[in-house]
PDB file of N, CA and C in Angstrom:
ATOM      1  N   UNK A   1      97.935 111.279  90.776  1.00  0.00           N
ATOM      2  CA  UNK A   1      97.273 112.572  90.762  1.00  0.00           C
ATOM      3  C   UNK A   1      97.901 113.465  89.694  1.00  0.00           C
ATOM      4  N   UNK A   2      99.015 113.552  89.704  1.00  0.00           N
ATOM      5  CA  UNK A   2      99.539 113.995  88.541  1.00  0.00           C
ATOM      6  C   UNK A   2      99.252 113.895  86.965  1.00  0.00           C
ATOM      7  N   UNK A   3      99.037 112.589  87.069  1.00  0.00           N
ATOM      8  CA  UNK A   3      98.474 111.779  85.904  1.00  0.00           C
ATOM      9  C   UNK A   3      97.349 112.815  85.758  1.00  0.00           C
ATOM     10  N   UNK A   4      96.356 112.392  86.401  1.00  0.00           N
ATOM     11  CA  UNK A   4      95.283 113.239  86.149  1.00  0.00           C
ATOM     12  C   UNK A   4      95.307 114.878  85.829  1.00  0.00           C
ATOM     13  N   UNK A   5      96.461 115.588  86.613  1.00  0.00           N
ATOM     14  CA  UNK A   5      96.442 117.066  86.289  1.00  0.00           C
ATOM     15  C   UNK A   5      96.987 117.338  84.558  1.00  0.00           C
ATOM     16  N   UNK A   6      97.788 116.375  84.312  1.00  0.00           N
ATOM     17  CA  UNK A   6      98.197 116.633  82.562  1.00  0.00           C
ATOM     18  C   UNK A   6      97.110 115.878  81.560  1.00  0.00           C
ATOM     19  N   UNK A   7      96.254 115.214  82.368  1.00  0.00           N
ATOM     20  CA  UNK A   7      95.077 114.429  81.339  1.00  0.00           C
ATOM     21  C   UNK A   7      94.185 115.869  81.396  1.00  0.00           C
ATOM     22  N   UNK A   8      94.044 116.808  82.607  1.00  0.00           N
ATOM     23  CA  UNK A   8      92.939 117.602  82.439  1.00  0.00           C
ATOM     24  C   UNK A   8      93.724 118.775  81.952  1.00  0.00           C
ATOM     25  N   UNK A   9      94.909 118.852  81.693  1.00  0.00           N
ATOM     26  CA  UNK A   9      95.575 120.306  80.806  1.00  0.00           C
ATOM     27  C   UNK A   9      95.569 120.069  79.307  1.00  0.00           C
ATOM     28  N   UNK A  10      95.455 118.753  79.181  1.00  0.00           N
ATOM     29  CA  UNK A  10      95.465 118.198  77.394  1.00  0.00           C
ATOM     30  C   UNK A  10      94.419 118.712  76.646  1.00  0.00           C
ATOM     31  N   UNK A  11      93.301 117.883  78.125  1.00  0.00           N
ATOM     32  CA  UNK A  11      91.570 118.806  77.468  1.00  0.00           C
ATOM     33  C   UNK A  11      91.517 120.316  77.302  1.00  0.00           C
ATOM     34  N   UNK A  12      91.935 120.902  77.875  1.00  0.00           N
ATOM     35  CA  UNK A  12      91.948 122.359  77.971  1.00  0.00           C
ATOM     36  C   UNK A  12      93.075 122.594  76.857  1.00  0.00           C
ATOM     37  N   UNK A  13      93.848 122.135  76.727  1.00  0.00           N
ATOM     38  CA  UNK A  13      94.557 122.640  75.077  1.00  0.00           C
ATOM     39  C   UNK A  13      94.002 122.052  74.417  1.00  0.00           C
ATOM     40  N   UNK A  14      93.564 121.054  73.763  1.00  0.00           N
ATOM     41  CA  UNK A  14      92.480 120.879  73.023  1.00  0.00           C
ATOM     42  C   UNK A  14      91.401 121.219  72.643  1.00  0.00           C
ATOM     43  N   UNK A  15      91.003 121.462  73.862  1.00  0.00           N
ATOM     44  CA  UNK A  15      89.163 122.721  73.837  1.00  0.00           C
ATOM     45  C   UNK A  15      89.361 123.711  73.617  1.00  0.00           C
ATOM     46  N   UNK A  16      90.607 124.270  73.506  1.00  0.00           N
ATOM     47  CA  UNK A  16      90.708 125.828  73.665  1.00  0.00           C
ATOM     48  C   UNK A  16      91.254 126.173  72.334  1.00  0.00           C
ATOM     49  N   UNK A  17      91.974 125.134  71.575  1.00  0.00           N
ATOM     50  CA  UNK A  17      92.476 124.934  70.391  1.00  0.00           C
ATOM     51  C   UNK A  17      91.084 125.083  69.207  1.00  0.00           C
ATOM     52  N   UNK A  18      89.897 124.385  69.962  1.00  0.00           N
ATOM     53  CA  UNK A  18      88.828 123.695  69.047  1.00  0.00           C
ATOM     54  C   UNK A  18      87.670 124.855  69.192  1.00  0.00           C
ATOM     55  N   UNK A  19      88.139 125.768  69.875  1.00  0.00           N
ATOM     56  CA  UNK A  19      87.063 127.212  70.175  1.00  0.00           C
ATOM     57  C   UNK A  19      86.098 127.031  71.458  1.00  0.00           C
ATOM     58  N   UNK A  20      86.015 125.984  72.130  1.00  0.00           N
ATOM     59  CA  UNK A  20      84.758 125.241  73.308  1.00  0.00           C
ATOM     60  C   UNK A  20      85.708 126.328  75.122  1.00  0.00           C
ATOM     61  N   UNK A  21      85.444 127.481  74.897  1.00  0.00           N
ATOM     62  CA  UNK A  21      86.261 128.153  76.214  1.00  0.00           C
ATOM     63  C   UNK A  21      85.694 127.500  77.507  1.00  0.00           C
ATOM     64  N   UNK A  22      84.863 127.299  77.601  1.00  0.00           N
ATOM     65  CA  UNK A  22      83.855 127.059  78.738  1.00  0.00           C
ATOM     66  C   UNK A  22      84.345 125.922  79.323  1.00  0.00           C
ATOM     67  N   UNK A  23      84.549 124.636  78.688  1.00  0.00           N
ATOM     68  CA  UNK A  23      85.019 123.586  78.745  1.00  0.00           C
ATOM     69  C   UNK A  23      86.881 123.444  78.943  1.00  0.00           C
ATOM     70  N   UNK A  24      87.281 124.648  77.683  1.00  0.00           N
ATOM     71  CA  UNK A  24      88.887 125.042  77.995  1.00  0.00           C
ATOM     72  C   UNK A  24      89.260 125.567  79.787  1.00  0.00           C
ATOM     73  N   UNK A  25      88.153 126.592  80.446  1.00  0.00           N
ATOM     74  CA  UNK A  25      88.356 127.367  81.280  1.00  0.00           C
ATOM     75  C   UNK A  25      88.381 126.109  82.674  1.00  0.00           C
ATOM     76  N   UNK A  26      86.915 125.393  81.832  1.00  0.00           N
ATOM     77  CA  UNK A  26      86.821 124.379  83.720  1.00  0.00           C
ATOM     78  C   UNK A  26      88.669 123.330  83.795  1.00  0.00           C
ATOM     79  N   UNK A  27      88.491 122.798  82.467  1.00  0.00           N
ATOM     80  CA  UNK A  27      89.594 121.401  82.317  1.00  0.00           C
ATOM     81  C   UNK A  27      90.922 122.434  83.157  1.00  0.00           C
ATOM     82  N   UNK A  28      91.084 123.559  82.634  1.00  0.00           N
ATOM     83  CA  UNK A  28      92.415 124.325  83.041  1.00  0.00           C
ATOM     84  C   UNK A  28      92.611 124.366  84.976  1.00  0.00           C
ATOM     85  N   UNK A  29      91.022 124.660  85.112  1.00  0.00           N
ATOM     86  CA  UNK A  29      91.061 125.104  86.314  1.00  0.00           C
ATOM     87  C   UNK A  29      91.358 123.879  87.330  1.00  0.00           C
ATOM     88  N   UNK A  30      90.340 122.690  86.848  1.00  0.00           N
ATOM     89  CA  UNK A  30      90.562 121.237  87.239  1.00  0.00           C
ATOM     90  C   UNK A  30      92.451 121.249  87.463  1.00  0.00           C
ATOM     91  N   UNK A  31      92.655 121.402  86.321  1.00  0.00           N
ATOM     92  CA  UNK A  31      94.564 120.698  86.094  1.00  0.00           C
ATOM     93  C   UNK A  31      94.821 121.777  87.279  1.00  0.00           C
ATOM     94  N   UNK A  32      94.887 123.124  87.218  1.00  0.00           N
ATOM     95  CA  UNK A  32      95.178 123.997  88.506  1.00  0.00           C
ATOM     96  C   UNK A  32      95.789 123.387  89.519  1.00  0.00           C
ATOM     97  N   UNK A  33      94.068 123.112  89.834  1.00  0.00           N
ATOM     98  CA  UNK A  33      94.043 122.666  91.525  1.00  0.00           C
ATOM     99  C   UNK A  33      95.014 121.360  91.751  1.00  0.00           C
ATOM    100  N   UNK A  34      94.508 120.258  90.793  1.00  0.00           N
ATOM    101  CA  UNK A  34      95.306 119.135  90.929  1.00  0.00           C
ATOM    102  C   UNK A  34      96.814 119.143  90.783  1.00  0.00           C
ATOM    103  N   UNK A  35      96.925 120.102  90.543  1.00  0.00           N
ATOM    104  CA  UNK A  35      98.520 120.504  90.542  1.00  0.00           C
ATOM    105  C   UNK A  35      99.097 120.867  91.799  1.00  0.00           C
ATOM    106  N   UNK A  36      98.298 122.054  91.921  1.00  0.00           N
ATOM    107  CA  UNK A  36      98.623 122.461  93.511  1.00  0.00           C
ATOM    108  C   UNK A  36      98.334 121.651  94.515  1.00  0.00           C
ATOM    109  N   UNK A  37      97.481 120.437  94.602  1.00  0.00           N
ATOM    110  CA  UNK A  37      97.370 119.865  96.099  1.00  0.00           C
ATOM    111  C   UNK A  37      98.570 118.846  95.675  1.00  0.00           C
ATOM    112  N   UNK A  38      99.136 118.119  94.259  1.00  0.00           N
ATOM    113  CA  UNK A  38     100.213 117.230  93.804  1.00  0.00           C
ATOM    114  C   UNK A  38     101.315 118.282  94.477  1.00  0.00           C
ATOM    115  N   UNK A  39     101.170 119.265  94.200  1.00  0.00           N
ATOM    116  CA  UNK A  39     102.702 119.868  95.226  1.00  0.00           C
ATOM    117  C   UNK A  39     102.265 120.151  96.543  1.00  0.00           C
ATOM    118  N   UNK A  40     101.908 120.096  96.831  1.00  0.00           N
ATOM    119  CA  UNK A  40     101.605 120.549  98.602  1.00  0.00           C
ATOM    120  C   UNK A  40     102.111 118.604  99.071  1.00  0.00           C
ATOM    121  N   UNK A  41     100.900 117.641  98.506  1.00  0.00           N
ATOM    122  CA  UNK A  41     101.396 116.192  99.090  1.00  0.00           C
ATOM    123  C   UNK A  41     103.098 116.781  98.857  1.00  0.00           C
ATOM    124  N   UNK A  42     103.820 116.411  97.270  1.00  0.00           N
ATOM    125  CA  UNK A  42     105.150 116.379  97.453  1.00  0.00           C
ATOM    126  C   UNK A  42     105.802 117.023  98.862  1.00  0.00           C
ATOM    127  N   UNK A  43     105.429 118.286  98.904  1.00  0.00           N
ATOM    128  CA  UNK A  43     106.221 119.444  99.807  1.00  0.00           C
ATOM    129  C   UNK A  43     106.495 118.567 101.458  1.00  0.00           C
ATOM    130  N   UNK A  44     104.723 117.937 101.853  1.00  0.00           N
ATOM    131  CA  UNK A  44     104.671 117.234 103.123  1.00  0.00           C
ATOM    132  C   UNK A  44     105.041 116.006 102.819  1.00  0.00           C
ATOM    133  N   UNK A  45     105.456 115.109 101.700  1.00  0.00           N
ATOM    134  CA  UNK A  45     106.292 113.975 101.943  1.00  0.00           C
ATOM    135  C   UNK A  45     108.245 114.076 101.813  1.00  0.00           C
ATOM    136  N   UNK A  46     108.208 115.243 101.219  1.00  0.00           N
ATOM    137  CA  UNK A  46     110.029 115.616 100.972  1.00  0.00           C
ATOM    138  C   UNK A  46     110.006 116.199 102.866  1.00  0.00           C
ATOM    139  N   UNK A  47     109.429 117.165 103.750  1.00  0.00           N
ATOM    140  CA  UNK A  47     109.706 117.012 104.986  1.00  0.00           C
ATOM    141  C   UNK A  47     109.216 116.084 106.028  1.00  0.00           C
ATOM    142  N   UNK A  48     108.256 115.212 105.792  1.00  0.00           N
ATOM    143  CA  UNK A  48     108.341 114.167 106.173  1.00  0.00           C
ATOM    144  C   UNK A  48     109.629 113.166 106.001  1.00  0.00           C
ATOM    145  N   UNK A  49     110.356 112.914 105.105  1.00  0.00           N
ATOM    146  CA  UNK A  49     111.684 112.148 104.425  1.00  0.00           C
ATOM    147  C   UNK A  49     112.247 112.581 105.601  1.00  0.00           C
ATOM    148  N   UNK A  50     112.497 113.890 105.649  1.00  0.00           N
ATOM    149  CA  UNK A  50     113.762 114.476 106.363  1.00  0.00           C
ATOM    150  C   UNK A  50     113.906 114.246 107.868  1.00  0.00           C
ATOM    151  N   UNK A  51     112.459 114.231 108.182  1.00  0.00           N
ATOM    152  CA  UNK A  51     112.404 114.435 109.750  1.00  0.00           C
ATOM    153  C   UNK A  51     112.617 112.810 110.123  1.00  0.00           C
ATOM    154  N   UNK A  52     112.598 111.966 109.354  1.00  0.00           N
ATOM    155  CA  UNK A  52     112.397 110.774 109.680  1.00  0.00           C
ATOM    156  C   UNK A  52     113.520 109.577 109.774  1.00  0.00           C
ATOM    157  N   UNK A  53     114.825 110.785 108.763  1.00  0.00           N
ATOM    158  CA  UNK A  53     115.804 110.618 108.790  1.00  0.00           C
ATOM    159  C   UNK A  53     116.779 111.020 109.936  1.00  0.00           C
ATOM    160  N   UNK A  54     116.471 112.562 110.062  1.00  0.00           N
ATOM    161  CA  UNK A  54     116.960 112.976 111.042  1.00  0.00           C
ATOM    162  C   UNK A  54     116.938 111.982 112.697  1.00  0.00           C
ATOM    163  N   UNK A  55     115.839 111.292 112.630  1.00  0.00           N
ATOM    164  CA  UNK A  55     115.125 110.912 114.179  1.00  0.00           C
ATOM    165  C   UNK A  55     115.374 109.789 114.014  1.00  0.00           C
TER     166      UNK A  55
END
């Protein structure tokens, strides 16, 4: 998933580099999200680790 959030920030520096905003604005927003749910999984597998250790 990650993979994918820096493949869709490349497009958006690229599009945004090349004048195409529309296309800069979605790719950015895409990488966004995929960023934020890539940290939310991390967040619930680093306390998952812990609790599993603990128990």
């Amino acid at each position: 998933m990650l993979y994918w959030t820096l493949v869709f920030l490349v497009v958006a520096i690229i599009a945004g580099a090349l004048g195409f905003g529309g296309i800069a604005g979605a790719s950015a927003g895409i990488a966004q999200i995929l960023f934020f749910i890539f940290l939310a999984f991390l967040v619930i597998s680093l306390i998952a680790g812990l609790m599993r250790r603990a128990g």
